[in-house]
C-alpha atoms as a PDB file:
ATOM      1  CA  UNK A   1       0.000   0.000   0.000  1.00  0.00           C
ATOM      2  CA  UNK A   2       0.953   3.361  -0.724  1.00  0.00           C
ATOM      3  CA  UNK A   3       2.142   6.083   1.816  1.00  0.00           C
ATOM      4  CA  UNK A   4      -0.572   8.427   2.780  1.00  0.00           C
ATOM      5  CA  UNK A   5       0.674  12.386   1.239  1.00  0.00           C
ATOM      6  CA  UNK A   6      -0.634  15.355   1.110  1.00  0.00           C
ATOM      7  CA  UNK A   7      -1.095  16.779  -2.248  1.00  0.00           C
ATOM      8  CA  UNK A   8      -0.221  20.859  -1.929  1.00  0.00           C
ATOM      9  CA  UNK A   9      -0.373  21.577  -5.154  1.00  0.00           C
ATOM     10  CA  UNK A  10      -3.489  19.451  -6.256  1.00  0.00           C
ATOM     11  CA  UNK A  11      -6.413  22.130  -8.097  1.00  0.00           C
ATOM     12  CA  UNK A  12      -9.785  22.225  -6.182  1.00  0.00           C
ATOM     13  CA  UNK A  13     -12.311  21.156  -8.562  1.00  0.00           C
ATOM     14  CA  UNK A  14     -16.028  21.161  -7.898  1.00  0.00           C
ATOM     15  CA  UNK A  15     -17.545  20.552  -4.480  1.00  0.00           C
ATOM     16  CA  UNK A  16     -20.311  19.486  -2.233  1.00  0.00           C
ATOM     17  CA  UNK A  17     -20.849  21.423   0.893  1.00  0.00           C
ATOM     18  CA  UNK A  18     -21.937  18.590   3.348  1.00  0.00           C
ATOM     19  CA  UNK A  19     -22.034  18.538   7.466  1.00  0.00           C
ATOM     20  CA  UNK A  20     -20.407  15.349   9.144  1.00  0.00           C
ATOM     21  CA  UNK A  21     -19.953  14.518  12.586  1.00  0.00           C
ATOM     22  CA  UNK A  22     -16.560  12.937  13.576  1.00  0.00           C
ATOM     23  CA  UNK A  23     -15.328  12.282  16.976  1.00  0.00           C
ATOM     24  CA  UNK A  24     -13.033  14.474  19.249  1.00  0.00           C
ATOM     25  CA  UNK A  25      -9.956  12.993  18.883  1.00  0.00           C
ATOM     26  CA  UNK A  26     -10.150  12.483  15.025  1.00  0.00           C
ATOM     27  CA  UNK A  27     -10.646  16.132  14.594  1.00  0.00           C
ATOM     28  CA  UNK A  28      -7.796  16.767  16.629  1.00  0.00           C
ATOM     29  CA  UNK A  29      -5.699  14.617  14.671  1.00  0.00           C
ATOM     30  CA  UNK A  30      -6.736  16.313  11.206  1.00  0.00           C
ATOM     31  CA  UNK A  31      -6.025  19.772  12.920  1.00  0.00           C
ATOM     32  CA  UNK A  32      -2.628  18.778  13.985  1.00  0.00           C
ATOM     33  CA  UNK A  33      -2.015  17.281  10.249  1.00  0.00           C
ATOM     34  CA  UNK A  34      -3.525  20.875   8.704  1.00  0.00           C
ATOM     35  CA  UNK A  35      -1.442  22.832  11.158  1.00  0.00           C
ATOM     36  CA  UNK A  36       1.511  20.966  10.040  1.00  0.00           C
ATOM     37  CA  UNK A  37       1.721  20.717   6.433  1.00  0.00           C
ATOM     38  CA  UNK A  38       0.348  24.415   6.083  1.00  0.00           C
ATOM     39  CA  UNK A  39      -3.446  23.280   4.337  1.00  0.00           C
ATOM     40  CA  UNK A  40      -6.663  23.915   5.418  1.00  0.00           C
ATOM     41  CA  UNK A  41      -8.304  21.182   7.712  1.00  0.00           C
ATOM     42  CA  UNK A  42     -10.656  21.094   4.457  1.00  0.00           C
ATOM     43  CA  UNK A  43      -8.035  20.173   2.383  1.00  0.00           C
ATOM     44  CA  UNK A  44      -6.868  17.259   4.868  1.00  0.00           C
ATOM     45  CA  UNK A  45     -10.502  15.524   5.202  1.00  0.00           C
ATOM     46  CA  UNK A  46     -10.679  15.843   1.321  1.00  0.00           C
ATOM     47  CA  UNK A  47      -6.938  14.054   1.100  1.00  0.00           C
ATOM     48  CA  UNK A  48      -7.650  11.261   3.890  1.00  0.00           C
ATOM     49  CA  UNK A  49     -11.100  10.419   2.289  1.00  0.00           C
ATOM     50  CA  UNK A  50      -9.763  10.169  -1.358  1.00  0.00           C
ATOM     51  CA  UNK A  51      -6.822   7.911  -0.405  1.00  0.00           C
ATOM     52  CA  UNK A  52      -9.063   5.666   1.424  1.00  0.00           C
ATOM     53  CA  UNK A  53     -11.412   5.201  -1.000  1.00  0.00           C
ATOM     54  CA  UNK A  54      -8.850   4.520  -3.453  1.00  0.00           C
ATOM     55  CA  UNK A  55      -7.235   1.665  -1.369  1.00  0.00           C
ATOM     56  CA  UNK A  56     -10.188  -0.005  -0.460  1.00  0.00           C
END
């Protein structure tokens, strides 16, 4: 399996606005990533999501 990376330089395309709940410590997590590597916690969910849907 491929390493998990952030993509910086990846283009935005078209988007849903949807609300989710996730738990405490998951959302720390993702702000301590977004702090980090300089991206918005936005960017983050939208990374993890597409790189777990992609090795499932």
């Amino acid at each position: 399996m491929t390493k998990f990376r952030i993509d910086k330089n990846k283009i935005a395309s078209k988007t849903i606005n949807r609300t989710i709940r996730i738990k405490e410590e998951v959302f720390e997590k993702l702000m301590e990533l977004s702090k980090e590597n300089g991206v918005s916690f936005n960017k983050i969910v939208q990374e993890c999501i597409e790189y777990s849907l992609s090795h499932m």
